[in-house]
N, C-alpha and C. Protein backbone atom coordinates (compact mmCIF):
# COMPACT_ATOMS: atom_id res chain seq x y z
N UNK A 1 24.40 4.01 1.62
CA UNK A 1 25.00 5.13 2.32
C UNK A 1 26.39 5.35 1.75
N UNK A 2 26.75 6.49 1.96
CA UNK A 2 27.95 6.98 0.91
C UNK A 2 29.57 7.23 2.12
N UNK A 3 30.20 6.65 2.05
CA UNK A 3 31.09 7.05 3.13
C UNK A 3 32.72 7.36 2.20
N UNK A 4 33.46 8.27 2.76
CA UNK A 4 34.21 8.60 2.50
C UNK A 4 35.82 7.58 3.17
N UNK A 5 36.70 7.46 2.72
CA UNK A 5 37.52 6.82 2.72
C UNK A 5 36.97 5.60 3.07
N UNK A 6 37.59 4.69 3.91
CA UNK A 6 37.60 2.94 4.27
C UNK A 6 36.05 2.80 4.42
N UNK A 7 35.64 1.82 3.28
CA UNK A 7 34.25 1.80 3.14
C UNK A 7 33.82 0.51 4.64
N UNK A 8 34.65 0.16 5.26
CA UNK A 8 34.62 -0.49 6.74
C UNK A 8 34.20 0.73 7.71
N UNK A 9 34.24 1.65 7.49
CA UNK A 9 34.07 2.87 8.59
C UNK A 9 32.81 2.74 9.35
N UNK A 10 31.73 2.61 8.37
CA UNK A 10 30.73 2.63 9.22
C UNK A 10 30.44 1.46 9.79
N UNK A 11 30.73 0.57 9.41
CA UNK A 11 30.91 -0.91 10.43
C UNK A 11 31.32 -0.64 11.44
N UNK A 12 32.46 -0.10 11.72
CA UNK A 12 33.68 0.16 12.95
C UNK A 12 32.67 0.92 13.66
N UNK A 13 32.17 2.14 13.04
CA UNK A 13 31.93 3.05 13.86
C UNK A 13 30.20 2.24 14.93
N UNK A 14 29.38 1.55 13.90
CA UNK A 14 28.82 0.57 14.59
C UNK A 14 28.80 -0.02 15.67
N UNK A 15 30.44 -1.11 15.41
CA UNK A 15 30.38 -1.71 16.42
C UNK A 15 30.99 -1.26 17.12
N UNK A 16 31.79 -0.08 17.50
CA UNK A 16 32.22 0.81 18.44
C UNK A 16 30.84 1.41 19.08
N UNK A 17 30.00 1.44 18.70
CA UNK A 17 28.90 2.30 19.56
C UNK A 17 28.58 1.73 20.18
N UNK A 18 27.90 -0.25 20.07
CA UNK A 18 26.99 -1.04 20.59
C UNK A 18 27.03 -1.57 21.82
N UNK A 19 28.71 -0.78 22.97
CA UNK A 19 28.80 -0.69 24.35
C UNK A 19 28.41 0.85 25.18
N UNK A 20 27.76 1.57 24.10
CA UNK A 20 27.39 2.86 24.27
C UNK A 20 25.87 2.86 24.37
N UNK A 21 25.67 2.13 23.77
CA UNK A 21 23.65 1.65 22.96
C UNK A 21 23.36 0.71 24.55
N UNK A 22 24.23 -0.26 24.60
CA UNK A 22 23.63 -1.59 25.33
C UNK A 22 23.86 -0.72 26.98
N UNK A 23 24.40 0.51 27.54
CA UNK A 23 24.48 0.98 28.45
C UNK A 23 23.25 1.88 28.58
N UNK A 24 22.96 2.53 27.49
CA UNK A 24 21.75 3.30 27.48
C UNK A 24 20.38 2.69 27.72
N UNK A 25 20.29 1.09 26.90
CA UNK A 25 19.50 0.26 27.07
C UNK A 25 18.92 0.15 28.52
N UNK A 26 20.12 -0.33 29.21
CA UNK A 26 20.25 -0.69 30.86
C UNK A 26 19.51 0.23 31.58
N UNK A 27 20.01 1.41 31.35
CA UNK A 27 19.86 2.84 32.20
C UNK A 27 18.88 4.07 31.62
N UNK A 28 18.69 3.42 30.62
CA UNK A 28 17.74 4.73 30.04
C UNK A 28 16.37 4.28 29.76
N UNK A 29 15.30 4.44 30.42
CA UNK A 29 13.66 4.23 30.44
C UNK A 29 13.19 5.41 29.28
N UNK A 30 12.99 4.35 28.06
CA UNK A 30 12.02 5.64 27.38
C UNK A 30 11.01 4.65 26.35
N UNK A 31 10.12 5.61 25.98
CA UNK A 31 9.10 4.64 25.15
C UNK A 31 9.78 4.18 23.74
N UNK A 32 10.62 4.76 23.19
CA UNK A 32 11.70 4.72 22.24
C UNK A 32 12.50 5.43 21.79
N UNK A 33 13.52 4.33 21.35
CA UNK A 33 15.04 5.56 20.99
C UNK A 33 15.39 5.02 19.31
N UNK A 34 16.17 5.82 18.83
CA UNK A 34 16.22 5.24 17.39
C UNK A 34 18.35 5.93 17.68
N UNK A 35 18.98 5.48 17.19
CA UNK A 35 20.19 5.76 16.41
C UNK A 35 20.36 6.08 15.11
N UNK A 36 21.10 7.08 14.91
CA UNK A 36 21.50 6.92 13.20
C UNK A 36 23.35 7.32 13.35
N UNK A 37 23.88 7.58 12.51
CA UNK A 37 25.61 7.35 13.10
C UNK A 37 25.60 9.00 14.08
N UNK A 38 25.07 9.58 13.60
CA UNK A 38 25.44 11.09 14.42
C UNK A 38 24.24 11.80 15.07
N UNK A 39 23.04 11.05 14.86
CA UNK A 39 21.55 11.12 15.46
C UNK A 39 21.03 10.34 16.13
N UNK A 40 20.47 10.77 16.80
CA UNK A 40 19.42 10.00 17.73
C UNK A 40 18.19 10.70 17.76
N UNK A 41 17.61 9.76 18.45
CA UNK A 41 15.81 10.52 18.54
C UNK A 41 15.21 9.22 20.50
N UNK A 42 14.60 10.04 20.43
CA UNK A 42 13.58 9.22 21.52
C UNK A 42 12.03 9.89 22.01
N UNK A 43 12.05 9.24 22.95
CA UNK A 43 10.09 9.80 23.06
C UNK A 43 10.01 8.83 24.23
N UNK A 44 9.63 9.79 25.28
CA UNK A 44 9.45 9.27 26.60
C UNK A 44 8.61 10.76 27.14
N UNK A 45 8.24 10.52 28.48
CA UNK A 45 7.97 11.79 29.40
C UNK A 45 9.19 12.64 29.48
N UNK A 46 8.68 14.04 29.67
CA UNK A 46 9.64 15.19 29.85
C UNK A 46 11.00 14.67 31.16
N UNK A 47 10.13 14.05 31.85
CA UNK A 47 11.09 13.40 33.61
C UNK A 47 12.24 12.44 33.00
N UNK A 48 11.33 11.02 32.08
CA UNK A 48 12.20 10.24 31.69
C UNK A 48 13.14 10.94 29.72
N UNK A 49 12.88 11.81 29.79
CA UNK A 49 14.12 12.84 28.79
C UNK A 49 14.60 12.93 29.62
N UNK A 50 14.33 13.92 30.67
CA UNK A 50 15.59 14.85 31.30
C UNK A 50 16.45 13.51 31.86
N UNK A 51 16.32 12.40 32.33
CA UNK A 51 17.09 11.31 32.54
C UNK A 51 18.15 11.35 31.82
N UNK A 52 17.60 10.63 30.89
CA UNK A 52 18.52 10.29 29.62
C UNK A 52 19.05 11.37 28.83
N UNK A 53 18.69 12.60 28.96
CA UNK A 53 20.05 13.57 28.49
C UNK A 53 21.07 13.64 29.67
N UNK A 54 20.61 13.44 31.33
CA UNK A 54 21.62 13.36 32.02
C UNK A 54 22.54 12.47 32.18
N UNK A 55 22.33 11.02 31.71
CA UNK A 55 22.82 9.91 31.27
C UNK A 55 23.50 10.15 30.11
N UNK A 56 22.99 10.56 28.80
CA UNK A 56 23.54 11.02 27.67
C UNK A 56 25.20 12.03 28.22
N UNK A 57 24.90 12.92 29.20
CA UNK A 57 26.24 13.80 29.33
C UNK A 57 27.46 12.86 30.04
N UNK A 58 26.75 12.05 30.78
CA UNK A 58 28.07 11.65 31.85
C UNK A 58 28.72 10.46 30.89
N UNK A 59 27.96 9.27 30.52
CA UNK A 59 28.09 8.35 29.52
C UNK A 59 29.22 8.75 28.37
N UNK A 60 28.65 9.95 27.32
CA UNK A 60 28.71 9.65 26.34
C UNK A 60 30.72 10.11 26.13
N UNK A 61 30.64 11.42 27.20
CA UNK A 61 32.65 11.31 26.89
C UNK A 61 33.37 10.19 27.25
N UNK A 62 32.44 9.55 28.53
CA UNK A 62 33.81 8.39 28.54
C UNK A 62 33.95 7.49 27.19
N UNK A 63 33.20 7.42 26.19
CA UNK A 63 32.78 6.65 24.84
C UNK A 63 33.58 7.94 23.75
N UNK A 64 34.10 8.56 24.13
CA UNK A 64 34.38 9.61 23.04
C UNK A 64 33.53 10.56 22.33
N UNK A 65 32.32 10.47 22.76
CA UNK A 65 31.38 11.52 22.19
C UNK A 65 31.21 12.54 23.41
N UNK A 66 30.76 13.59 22.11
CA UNK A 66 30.78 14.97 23.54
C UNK A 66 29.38 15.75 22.70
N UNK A 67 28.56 15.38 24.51
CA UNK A 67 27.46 16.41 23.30
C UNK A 67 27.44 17.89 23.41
N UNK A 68 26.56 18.39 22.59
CA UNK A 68 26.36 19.10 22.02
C UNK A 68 24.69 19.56 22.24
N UNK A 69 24.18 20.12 23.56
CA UNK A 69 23.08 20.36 23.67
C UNK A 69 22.28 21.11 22.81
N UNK A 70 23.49 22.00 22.25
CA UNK A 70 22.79 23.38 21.40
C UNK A 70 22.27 22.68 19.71
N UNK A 71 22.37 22.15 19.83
CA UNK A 71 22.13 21.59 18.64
C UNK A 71 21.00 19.79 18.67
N UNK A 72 20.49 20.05 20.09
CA UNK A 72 19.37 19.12 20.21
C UNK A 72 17.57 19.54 20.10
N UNK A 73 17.24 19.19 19.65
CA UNK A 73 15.71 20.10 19.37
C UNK A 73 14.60 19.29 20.18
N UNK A 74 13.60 19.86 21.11
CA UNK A 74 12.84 19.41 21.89
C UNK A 74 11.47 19.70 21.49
N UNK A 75 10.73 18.47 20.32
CA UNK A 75 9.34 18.61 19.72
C UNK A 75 8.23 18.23 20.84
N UNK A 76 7.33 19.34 20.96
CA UNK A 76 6.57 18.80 21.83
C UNK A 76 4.89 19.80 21.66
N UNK A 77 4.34 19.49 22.05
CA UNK A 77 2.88 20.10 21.95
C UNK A 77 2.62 21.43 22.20
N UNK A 78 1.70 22.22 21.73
CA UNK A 78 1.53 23.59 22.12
C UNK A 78 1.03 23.23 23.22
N UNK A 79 0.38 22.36 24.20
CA UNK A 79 -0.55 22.51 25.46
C UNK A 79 0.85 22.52 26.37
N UNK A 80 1.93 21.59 25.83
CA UNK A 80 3.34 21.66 26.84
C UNK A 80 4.39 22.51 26.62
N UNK A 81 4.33 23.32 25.89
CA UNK A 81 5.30 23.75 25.14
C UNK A 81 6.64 24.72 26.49
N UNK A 82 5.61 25.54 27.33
CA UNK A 82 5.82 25.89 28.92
C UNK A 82 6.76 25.29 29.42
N UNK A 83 6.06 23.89 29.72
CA UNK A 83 7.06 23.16 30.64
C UNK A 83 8.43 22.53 29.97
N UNK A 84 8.17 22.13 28.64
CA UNK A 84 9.35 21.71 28.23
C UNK A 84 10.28 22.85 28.08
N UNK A 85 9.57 24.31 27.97
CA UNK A 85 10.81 25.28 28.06
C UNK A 85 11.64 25.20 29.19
N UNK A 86 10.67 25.53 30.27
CA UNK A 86 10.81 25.31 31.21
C UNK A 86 12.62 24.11 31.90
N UNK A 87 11.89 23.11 31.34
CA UNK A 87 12.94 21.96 31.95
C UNK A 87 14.29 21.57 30.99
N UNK A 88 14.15 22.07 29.49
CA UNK A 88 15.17 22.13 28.60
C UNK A 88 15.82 22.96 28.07
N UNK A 89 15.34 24.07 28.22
CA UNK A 89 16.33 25.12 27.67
C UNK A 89 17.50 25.24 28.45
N UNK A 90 17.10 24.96 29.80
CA UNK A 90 18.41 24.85 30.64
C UNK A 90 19.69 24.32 30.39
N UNK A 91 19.67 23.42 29.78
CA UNK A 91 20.19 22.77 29.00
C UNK A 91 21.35 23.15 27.57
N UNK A 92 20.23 24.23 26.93
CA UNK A 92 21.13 24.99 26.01
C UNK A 92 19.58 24.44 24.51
N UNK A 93 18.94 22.93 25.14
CA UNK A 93 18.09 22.48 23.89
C UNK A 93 17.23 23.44 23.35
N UNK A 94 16.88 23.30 21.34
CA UNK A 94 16.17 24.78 21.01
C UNK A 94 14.74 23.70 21.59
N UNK A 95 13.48 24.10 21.96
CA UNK A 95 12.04 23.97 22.50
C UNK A 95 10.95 24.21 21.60
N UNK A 96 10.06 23.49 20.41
CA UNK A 96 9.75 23.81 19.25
C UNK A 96 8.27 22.88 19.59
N UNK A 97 7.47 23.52 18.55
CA UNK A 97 6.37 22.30 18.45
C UNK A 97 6.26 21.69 17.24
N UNK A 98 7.15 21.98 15.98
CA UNK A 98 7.81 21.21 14.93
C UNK A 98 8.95 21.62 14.32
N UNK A 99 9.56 20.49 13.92
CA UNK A 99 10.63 20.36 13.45
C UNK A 99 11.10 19.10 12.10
N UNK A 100 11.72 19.58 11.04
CA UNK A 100 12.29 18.62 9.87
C UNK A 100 13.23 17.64 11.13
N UNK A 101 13.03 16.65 10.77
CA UNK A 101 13.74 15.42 11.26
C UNK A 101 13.81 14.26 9.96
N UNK A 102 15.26 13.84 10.30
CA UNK A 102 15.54 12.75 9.49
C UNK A 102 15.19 12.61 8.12
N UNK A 103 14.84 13.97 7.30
CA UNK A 103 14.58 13.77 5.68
C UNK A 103 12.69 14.12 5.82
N UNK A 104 11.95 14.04 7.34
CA UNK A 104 10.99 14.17 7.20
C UNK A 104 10.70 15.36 7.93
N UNK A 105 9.10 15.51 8.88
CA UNK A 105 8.95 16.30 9.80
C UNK A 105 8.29 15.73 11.09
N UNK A 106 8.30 16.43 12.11
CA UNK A 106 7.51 15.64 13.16
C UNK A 106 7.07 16.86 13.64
N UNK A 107 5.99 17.03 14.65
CA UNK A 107 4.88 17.93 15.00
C UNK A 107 4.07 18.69 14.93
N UNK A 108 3.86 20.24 14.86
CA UNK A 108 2.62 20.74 14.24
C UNK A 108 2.45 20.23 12.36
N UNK A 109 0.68 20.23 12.70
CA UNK A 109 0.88 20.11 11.33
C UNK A 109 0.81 21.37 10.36
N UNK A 110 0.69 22.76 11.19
CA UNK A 110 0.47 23.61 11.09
C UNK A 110 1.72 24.16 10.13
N UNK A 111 3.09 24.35 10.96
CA UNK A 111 4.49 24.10 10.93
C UNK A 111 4.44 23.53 9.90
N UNK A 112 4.10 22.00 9.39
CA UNK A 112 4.78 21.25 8.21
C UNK A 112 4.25 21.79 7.15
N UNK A 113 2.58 22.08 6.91
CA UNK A 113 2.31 22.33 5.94
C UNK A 113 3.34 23.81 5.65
N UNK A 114 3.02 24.61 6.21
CA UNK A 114 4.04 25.64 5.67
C UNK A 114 5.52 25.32 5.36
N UNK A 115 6.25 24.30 5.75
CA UNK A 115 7.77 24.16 5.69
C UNK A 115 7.62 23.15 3.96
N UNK A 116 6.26 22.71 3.73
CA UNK A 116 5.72 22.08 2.48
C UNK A 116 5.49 23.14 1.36
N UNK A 117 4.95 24.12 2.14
CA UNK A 117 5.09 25.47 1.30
C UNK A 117 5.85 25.97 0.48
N UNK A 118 6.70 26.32 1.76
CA UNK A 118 7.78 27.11 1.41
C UNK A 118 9.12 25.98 0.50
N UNK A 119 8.96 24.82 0.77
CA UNK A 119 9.73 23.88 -0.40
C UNK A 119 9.37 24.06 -1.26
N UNK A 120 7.72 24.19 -1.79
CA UNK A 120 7.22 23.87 -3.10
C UNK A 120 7.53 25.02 -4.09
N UNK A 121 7.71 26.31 -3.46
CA UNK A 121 7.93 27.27 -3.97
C UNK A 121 9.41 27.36 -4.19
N UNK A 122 9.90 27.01 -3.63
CA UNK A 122 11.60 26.75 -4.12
C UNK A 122 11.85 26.10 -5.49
N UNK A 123 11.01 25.14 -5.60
CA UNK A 123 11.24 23.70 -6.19
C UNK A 123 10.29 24.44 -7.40
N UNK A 124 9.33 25.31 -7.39
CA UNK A 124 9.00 25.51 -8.32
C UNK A 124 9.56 26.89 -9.39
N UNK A 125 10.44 27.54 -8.09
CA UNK A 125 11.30 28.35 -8.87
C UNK A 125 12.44 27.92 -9.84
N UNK A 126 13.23 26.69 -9.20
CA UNK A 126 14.11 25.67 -9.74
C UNK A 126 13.28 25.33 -11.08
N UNK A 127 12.24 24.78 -11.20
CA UNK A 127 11.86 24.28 -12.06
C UNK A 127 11.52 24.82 -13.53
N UNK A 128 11.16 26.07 -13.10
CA UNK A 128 11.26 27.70 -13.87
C UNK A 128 12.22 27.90 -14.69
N UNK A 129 12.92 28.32 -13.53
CA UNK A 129 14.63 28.26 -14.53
C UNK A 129 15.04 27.39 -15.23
N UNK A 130 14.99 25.82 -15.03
CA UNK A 130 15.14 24.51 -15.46
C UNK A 130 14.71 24.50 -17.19
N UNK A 131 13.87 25.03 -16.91
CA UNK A 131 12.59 25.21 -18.10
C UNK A 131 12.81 26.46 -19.18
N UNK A 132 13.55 27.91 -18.82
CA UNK A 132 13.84 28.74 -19.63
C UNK A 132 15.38 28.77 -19.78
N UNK A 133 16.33 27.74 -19.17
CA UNK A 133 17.51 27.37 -19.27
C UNK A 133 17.41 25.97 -20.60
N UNK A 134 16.59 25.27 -20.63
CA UNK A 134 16.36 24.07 -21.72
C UNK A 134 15.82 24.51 -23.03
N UNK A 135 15.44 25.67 -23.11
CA UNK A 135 15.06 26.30 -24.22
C UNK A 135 16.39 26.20 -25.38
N UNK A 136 17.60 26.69 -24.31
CA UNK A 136 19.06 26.55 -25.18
C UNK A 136 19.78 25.79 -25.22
N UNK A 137 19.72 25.12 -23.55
CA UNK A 137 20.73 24.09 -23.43
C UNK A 137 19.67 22.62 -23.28
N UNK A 138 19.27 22.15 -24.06
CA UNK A 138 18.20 21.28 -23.81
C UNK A 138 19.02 20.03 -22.73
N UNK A 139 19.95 19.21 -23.55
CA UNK A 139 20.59 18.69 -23.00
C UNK A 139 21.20 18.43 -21.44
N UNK A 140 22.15 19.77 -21.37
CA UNK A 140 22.83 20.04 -20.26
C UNK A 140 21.62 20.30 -19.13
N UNK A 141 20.29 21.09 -19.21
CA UNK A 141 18.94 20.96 -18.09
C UNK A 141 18.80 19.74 -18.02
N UNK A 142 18.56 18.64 -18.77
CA UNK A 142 18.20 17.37 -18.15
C UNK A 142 19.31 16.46 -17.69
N UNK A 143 20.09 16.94 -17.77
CA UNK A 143 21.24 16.72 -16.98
C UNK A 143 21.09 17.04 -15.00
N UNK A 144 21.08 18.30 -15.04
CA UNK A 144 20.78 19.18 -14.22
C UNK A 144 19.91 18.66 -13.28
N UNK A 145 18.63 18.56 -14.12
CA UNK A 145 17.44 17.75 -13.46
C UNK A 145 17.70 16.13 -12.38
């Protein structure tokens, strides 16, 4: 991982969280939660979410974090898709049945294959150019590459 100034940062910022984590632990019922320094994820029932985002709001300023609902995404099934509008948008959360997460994707597979699509065609336009750009600059394209 690449961090900018004091390569201790993300240590700090670590063990600054792990009275933030071990409170959520206590108080938050879900089938699982994952951390990353500015992400999270979990997967529980819609009842035990709405918990733990209400836990998430009161918790997380006294810790110095302030969330940011509008920018939380709620993956969930086309048979639920209703109710999770329903109980999260309130919130400000966007309500989706897939979404890119973490470098990958999670839910429809409908959704991914097209978001697979529409990469490949990027990547194959890149590759295009890559290719009638090395004609001259052979070098400097595989550079590029």
């Amino acid at each position: 991982m690449y961090t900018q100034g004091c390569p201790f940062s993300m240590v700090i910022y670590g063990l600054a969280s792990l009275p933030l984590i071990r409170k959520f632990n206590i108080e938050g019922k879900l089938d699982w939660h994952m951390r990353f320094p500015n992400d999270r994820g979990a997967g529980a029932t819609f009842n035990d979410l709405e918990k733990y985002f209400d836990l998430f709001k009161v918790l997380d300023p006294s810790y110095g974090y302030i969330p940011q609902p509008q920018k939380c995404i709620q993956v969930t099934s086309d048979r639920r898709l209703l109710s999770a509008k329903t109980k999260f948008e309130r919130y400000g959360m966007k309500v989706v049945t897939g979404s890119r997460y973490l470098g990958g994707f999670i839910g429809s597979p409908t959704l991914r294959s097209d978001l697979l699509r529409e990469k490949s065609s990027c990547w194959e336009k890149v590759m295009k150019t890559m290719a009638r750009a090395s004609k001259k600059f052979a070098q400097t394209s595989c550079v590029a590459m």
